[in-house]
Protein backbone atom coordinates (compact mmCIF):
# COMPACT_ATOMS: atom_id res chain seq x y z
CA UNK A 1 109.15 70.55 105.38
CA UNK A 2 106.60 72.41 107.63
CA UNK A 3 108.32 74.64 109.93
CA UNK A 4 106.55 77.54 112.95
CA UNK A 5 108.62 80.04 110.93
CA UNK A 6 109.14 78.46 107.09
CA UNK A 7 108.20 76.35 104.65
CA UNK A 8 111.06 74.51 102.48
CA UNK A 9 110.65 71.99 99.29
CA UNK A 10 111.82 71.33 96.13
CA UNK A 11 109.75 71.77 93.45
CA UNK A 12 110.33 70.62 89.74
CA UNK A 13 108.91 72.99 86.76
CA UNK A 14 108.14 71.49 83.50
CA UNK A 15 106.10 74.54 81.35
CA UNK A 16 105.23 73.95 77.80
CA UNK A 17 104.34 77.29 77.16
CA UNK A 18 105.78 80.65 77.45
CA UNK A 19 104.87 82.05 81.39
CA UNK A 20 102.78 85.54 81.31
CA UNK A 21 101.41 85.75 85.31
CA UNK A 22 101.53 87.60 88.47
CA UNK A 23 102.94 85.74 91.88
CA UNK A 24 102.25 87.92 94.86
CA UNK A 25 102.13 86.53 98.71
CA UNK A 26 100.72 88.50 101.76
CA UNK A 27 102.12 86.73 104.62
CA UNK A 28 105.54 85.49 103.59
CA UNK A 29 108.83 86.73 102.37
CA UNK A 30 108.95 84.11 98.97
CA UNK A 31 112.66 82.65 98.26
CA UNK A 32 113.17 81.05 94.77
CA UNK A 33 116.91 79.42 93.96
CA UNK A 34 117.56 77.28 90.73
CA UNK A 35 118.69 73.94 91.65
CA UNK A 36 119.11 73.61 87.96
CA UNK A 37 120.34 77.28 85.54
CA UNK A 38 117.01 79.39 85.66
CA UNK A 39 116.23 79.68 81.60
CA UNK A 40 117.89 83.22 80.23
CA UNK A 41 114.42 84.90 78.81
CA UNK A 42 113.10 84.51 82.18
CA UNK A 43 111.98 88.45 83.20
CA UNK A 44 110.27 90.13 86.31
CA UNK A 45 108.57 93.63 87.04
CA UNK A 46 107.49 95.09 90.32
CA UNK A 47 103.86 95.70 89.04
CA UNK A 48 102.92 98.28 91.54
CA UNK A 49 106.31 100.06 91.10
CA UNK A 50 107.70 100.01 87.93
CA UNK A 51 106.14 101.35 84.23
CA UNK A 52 105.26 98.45 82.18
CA UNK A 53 107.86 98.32 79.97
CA UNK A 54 110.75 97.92 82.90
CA UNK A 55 111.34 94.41 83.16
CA UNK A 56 114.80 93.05 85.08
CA UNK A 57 116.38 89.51 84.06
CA UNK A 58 115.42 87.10 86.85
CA UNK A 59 118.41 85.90 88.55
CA UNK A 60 118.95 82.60 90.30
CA UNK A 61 118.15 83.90 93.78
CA UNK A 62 115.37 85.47 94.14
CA UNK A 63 113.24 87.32 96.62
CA UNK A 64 109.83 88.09 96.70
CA UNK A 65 108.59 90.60 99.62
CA UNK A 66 105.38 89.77 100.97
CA UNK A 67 102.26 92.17 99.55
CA UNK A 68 104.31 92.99 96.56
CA UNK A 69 103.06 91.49 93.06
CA UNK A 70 105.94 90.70 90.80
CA UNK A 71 104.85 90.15 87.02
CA UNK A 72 107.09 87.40 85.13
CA UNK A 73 107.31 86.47 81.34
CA UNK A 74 109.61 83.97 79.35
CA UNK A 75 109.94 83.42 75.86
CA UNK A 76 109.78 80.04 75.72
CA UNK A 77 109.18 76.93 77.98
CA UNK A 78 110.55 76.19 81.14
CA UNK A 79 112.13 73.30 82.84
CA UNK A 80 113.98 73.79 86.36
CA UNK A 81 113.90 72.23 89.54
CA UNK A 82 114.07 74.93 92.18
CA UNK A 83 114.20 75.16 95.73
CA UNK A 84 111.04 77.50 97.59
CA UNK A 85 111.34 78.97 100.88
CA UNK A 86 108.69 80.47 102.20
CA UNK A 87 109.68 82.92 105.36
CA UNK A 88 106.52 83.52 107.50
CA UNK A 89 106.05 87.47 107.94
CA UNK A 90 104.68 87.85 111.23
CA UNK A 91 107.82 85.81 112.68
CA UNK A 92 110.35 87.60 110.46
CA UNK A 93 108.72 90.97 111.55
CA UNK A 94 108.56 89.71 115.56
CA UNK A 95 112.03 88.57 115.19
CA UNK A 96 113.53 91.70 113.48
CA UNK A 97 111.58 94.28 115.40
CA UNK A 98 110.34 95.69 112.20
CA UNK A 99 109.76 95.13 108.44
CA UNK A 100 112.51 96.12 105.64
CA UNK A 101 111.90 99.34 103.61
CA UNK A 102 111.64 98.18 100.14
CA UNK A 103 112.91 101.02 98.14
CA UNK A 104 113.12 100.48 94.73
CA UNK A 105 116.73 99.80 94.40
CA UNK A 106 116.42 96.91 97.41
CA UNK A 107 113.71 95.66 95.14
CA UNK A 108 115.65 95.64 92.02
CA UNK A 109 118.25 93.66 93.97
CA UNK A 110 116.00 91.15 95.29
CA UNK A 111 115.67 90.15 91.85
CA UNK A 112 118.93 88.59 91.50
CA UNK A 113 120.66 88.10 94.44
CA UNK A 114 124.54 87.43 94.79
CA UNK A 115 125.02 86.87 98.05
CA UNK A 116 127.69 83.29 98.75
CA UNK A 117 126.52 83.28 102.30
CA UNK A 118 122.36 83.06 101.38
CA UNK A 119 123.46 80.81 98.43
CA UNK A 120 125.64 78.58 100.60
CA UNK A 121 123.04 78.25 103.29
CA UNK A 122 120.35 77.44 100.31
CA UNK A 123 122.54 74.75 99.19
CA UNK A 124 122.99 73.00 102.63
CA UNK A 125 119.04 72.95 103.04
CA UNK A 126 118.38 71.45 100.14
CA UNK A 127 120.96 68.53 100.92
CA UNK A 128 119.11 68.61 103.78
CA UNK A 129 115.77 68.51 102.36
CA UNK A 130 117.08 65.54 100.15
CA UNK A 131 118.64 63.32 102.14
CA UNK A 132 117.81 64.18 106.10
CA UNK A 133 119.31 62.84 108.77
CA UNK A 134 119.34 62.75 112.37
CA UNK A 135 118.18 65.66 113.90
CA UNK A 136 116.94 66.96 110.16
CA UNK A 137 114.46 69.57 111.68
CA UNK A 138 116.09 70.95 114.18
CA UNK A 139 119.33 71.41 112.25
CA UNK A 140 117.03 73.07 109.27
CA UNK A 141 115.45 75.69 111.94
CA UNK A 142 119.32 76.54 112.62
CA UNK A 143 119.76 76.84 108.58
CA UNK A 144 116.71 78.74 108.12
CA UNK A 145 117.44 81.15 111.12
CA UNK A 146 121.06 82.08 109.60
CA UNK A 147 119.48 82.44 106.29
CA UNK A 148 117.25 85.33 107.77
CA UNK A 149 119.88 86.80 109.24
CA UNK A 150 122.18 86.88 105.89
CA UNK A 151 118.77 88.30 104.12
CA UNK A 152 118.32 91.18 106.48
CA UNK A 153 122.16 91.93 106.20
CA UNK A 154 121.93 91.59 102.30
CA UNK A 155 119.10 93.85 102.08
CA UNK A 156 120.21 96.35 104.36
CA UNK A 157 123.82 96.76 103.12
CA UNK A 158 121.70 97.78 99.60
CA UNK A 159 121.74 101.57 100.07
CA UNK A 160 119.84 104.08 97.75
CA UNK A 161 122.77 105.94 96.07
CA UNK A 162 121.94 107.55 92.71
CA UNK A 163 122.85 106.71 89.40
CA UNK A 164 125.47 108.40 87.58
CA UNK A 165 123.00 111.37 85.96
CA UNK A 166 120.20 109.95 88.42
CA UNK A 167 118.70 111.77 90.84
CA UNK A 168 119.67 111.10 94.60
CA UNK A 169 117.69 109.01 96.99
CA UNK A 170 115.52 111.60 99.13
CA UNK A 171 113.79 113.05 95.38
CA UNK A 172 113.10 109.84 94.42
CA UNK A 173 111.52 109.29 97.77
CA UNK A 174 109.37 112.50 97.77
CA UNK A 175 108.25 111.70 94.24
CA UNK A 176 106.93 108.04 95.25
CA UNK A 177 105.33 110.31 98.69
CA UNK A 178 103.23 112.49 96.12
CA UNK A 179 102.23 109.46 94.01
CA UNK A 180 100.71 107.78 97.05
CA UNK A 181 98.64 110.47 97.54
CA UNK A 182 95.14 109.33 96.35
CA UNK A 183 93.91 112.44 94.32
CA UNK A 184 94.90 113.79 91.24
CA UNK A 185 98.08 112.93 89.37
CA UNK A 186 100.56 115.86 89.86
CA UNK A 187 102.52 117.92 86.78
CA UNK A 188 105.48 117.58 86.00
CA UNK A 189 106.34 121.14 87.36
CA UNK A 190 104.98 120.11 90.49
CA UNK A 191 107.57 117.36 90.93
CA UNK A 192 110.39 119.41 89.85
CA UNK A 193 109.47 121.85 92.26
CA UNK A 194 109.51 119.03 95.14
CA UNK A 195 112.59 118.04 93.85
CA UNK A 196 114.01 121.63 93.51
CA UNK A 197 114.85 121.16 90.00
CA UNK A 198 114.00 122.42 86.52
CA UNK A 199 111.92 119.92 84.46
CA UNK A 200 114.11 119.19 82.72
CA UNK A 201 116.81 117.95 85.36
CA UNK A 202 114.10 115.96 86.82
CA UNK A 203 112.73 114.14 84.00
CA UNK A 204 116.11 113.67 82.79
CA UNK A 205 117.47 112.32 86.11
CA UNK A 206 114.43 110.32 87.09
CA UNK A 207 114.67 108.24 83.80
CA UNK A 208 118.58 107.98 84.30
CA UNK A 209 117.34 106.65 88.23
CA UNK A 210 114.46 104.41 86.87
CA UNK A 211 114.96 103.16 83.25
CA UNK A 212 111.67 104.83 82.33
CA UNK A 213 110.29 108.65 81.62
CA UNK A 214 108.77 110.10 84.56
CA UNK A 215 105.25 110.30 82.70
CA UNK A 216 104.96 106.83 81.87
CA UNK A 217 105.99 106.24 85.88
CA UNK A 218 102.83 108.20 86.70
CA UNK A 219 100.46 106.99 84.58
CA UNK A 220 101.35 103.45 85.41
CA UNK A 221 101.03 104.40 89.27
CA UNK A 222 97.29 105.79 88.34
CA UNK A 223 96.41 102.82 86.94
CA UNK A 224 97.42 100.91 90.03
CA UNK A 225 96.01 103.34 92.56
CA UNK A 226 92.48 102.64 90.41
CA UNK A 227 93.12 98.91 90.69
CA UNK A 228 92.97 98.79 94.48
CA UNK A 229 90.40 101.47 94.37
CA UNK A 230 88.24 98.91 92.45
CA UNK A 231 88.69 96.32 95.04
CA UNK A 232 86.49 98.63 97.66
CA UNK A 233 83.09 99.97 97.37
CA UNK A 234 83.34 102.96 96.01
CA UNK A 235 81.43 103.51 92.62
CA UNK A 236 83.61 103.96 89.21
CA UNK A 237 82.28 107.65 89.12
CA UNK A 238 83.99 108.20 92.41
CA UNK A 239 86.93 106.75 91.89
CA UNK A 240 87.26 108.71 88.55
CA UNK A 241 86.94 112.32 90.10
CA UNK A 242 88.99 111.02 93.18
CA UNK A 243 92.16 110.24 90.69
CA UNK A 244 91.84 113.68 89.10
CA UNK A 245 89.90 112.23 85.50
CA UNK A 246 88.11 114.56 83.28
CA UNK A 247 85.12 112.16 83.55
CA UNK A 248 84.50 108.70 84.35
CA UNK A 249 84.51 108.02 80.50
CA UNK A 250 87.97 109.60 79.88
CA UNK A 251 88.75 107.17 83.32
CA UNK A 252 87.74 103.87 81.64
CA UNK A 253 89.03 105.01 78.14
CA UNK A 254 93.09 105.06 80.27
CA UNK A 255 92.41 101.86 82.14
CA UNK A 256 90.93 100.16 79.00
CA UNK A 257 94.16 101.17 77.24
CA UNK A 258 96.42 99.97 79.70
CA UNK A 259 95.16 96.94 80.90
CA UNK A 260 92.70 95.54 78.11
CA UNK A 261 90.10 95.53 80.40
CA UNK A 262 87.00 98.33 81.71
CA UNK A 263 86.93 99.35 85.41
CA UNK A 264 83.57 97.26 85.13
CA UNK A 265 85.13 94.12 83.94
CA UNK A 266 88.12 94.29 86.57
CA UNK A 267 86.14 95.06 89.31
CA UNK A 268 83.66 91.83 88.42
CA UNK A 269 86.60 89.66 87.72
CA UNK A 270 88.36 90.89 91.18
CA UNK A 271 84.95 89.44 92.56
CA UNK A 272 85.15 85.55 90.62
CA UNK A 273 88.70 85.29 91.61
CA UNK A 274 89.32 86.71 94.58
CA UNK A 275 92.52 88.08 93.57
């Protein structure tokens, strides 16, 4: 159903094979719940967030912010029939007065989300969906408005308290503010000194905070600051001095070893696909 501020279906998967891809959507917030139990091997990583190896079950519920690219993988096949709501972002935005700040535990959340009152509105739109009845769109704008409203109160009642042994919200925060800088990667004495630790309290805290070491967590934010970096006109050589590299060949040498692929080859490939 085809709605000014949503689209809702159900959608059956049938997958033969193991799923290895990337699902990312600019303009709408993406809403996946199983109709059916969502297979146990099914995992998800924040790819522009998270190190590689930090992978989260995926729940149920999900939720997919729009811009973000979440990578999933399974073991094996999978068979579900799920209902997909798809929350336009300009309305959501409009209606809000503002977008959500997707820290990272908000976006660890909206991995599996618990929530009865999103769940119980799911369920009545997919009734809906199945068998409508009179007034079947206007009484699904009324679902669909109450469901944004339980989302925003869901993800804003998500705070960003530490971990036991983690470190506390505003140094994580200041950490992710010097990785967005595009220049050099910075030392690992330069983030304890934002943090106003030792390095050894940070590292140790940070991995406690974000299942990972604090190295990997830069190196795997280099590699995506070169990705989008590829995906504008600047030459390799640029964007190798830009991110701090030795030389362009010590660049392509990283990126080759963490994505199986040149600068060269990602950059042409961005250009077939699109993506």
């Amino acid at each position: 159903m085809n709605l000014p501020v949503a689209t809702a279906q159900i959608v059956q998967f049938n997958m033969a094979q193991p799923i290895d891809n990337t699902l990312q959507r600019d303009d709408v917030y993406w809403l996946d719940m199983c109709l059916t139990p969502r297979p146990g091997n099914v995992r998800a990583r924040y790819s522009d967030h998270w190190a590689p190896e930090r992978y989260k079950n995926l729940g149920n519920l999900f939720l997919l912010p729009p811009g973000e690219r979440l990578h999933t993988r399974s073991d094996g096949c999978i068979q579900q029939s799920s209902l997909l709501c798809q929350l336009k972002r300009e309305e959501i935005v409009e209606w809000f007065d503002g977008d959500i700040n997707w820290t990272d535990q908000r976006l660890e959340a909206s991995l599996d989300i618990s929530e009865a009152n999103v769940r119980s509105l799911l369920l009545r739109l997919a009734e809906e969906l199945r068998h409508p009845g009179f007034a079947s769109e206007t009484l699904v704008e009324l679902i669909i408005a109450q469901l944004c409203i339980e989302l925003r109160r869901f993800c804003v009642s998500v705070r960003e308290a530490p971990r036991p042994g983690g470190l506390t919200g505003w140094r994580l925060r200041a950490i992710d503010e010097r990785l967005q800088e595009v220049r050099e990667a910075p030392s690992l004495s330069e983030l304890a000194d934002i943090c106003g630790l030792s390095i050894r309290q940070m590292t140790r805290g940070f991995r406690a905070s974000r299942d990972c070491s604090i190295g990997d967590y830069v190196a795997n934010n280099r590699i995506e600051q070169a990705r989008k970096l590829l995906a504008t006109d600047l030459s390799i050589k640029a964007i190798a001095y830009t991110l701090g590299f030795a030389s362009p060949s010590s660049f392509c040498y990283a990126f080759r070893r963490a994505t199986d692929e040149t600068p060269g080859e990602h950059r042409q490939r961005l250009k077939r696909t699109g993506i």
